[in-house]
PDB file of N, CA and C in Angstrom:
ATOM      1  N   UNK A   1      31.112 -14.225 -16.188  1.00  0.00           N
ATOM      2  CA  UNK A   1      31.012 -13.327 -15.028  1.00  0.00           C
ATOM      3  C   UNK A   1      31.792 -13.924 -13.857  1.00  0.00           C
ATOM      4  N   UNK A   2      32.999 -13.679 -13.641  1.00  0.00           N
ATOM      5  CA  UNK A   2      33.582 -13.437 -12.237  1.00  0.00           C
ATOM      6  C   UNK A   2      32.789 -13.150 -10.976  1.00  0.00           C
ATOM      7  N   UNK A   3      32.353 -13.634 -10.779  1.00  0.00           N
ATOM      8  CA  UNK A   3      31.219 -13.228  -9.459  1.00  0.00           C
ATOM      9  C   UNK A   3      32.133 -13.690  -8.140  1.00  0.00           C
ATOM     10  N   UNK A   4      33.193 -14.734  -8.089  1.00  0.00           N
ATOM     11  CA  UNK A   4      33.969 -14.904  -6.591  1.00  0.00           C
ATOM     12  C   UNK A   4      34.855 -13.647  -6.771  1.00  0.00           C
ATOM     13  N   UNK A   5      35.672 -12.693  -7.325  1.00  0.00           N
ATOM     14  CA  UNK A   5      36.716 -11.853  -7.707  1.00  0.00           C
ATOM     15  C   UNK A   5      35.999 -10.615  -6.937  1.00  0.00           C
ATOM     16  N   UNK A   6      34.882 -10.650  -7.672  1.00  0.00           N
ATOM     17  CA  UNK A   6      34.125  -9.368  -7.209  1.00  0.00           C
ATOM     18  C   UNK A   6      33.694  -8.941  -6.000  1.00  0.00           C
ATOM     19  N   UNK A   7      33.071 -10.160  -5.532  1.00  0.00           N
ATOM     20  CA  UNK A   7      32.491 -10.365  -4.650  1.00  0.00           C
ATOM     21  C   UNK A   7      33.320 -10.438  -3.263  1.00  0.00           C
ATOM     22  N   UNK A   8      35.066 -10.649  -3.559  1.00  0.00           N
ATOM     23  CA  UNK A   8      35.972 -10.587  -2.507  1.00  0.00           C
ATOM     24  C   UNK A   8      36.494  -9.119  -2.616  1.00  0.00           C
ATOM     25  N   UNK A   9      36.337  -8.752  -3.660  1.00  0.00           N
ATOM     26  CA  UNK A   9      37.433  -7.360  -3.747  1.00  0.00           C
ATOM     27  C   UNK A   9      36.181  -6.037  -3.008  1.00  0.00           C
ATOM     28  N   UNK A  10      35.201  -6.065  -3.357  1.00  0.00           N
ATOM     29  CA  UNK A  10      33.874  -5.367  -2.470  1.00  0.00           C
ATOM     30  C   UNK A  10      34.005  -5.468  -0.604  1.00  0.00           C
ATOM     31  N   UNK A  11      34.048  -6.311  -0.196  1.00  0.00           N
ATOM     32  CA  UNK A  11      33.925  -6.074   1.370  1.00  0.00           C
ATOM     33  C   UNK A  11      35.641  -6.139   1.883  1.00  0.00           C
ATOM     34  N   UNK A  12      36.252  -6.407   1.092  1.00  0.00           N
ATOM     35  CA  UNK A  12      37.553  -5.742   1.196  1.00  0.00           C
ATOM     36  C   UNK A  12      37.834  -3.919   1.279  1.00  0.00           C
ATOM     37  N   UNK A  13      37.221  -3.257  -0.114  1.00  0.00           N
ATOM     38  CA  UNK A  13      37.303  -1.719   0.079  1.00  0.00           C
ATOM     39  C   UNK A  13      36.325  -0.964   1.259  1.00  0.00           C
ATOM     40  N   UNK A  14      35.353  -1.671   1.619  1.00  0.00           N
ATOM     41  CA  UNK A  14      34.219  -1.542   3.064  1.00  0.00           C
ATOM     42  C   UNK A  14      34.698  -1.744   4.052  1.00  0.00           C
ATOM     43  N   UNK A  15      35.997  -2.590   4.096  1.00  0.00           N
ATOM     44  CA  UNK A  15      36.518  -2.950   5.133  1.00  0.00           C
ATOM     45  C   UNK A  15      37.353  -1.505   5.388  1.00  0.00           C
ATOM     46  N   UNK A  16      38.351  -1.735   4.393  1.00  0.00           N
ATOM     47  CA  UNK A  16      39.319  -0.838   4.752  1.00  0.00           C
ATOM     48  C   UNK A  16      38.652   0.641   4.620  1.00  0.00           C
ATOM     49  N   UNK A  17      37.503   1.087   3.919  1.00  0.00           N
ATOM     50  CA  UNK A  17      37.318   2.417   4.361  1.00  0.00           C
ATOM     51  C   UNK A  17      36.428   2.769   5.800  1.00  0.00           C
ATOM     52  N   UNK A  18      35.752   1.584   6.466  1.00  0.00           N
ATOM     53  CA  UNK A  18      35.559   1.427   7.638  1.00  0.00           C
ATOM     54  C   UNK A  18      36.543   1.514   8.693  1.00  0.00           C
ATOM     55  N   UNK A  19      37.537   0.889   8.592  1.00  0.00           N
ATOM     56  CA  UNK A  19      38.759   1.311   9.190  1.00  0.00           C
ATOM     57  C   UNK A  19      39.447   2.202   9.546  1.00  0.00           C
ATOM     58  N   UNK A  20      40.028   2.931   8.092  1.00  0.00           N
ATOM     59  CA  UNK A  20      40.350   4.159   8.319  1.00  0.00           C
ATOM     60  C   UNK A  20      38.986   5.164   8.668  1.00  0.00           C
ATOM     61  N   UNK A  21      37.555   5.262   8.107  1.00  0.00           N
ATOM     62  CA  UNK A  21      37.301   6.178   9.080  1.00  0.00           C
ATOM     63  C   UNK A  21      37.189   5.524  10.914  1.00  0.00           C
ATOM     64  N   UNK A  22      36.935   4.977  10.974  1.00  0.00           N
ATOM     65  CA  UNK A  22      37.567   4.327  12.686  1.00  0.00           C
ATOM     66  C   UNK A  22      38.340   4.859  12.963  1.00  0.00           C
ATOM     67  N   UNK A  23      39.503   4.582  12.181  1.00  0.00           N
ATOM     68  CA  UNK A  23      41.302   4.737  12.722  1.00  0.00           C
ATOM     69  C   UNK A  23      41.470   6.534  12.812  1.00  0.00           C
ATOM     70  N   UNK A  24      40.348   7.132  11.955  1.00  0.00           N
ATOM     71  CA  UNK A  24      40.514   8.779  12.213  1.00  0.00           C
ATOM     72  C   UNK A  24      39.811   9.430  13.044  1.00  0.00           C
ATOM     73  N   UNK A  25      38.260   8.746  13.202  1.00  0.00           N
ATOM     74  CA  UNK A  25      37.672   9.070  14.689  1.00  0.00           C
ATOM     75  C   UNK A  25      38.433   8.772  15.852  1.00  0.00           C
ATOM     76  N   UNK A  26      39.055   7.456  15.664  1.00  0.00           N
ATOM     77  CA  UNK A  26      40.060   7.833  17.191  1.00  0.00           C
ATOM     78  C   UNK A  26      40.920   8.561  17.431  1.00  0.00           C
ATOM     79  N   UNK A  27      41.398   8.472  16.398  1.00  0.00           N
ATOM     80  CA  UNK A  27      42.752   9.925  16.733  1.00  0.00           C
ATOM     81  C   UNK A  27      42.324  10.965  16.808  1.00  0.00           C
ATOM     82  N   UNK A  28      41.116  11.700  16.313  1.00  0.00           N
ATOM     83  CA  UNK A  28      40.180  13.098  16.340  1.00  0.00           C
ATOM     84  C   UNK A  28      40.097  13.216  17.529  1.00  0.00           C
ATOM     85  N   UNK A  29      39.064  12.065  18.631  1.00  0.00           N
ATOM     86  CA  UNK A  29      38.940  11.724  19.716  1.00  0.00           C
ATOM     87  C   UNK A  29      39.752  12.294  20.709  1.00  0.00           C
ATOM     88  N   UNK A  30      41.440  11.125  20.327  1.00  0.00           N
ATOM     89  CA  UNK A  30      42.677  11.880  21.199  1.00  0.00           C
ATOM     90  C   UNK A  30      43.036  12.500  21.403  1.00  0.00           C
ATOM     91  N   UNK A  31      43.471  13.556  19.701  1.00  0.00           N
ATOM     92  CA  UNK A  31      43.679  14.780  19.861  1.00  0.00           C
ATOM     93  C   UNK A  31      43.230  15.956  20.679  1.00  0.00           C
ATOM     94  N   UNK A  32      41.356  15.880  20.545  1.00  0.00           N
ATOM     95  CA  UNK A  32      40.714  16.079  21.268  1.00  0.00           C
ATOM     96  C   UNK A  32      41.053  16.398  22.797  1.00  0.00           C
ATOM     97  N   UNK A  33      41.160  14.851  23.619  1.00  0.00           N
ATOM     98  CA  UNK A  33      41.247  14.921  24.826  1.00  0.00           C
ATOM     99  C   UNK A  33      42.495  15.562  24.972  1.00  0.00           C
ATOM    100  N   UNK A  34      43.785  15.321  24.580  1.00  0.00           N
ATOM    101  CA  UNK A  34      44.934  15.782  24.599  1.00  0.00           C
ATOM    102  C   UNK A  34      44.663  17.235  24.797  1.00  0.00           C
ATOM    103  N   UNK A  35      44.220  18.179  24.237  1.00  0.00           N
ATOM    104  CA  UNK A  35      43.765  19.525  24.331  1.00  0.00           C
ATOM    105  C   UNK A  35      43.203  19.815  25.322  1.00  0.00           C
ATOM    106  N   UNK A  36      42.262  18.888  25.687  1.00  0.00           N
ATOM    107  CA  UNK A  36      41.194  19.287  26.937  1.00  0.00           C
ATOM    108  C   UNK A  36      42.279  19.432  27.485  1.00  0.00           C
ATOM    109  N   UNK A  37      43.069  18.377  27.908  1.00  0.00           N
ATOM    110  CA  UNK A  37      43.824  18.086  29.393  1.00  0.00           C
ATOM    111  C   UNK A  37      44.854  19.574  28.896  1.00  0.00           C
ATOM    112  N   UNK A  38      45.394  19.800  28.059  1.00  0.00           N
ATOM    113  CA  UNK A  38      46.528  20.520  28.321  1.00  0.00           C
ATOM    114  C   UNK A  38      45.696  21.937  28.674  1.00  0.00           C
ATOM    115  N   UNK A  39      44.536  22.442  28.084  1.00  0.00           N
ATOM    116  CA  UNK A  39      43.882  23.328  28.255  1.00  0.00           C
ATOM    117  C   UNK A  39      43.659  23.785  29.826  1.00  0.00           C
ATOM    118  N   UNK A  40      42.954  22.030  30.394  1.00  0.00           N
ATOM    119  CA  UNK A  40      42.727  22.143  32.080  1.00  0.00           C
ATOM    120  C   UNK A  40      43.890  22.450  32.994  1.00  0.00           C
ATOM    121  N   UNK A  41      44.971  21.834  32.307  1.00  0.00           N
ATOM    122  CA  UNK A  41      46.215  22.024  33.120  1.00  0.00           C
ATOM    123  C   UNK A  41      46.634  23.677  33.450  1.00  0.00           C
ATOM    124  N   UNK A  42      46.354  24.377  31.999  1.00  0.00           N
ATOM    125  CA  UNK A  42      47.015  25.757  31.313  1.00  0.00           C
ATOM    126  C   UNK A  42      45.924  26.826  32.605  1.00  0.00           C
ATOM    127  N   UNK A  43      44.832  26.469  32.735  1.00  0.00           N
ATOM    128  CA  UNK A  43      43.612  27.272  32.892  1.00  0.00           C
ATOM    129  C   UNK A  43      43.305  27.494  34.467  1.00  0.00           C
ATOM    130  N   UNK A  44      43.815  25.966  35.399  1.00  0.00           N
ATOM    131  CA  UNK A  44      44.165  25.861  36.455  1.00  0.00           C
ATOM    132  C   UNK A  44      44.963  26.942  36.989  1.00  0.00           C
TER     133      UNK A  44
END
């Protein structure tokens, strides 16, 4: 049983799918505000 292999390759794929969802809540986020503002600008 490989138990160091495993045991590195596991919080490696947690990592990176933690990440990317991170890395897509922020940009959701931006996009987001980006709209507000152009919306507030448009509506003004």
């Amino acid at each position: 049983m490989d138990y160091g292999t495993t045991f590195q390759q596991a919080p490696t794929a947690t990592y990176f799918v933690e990440t990317m969802t991170m890395f897509l809540l922020s940009l959701r986020v931006f996009a987001i505000s980006l709209a507000t503002n152009e919306f507030a600008r448009f509506s003004v």
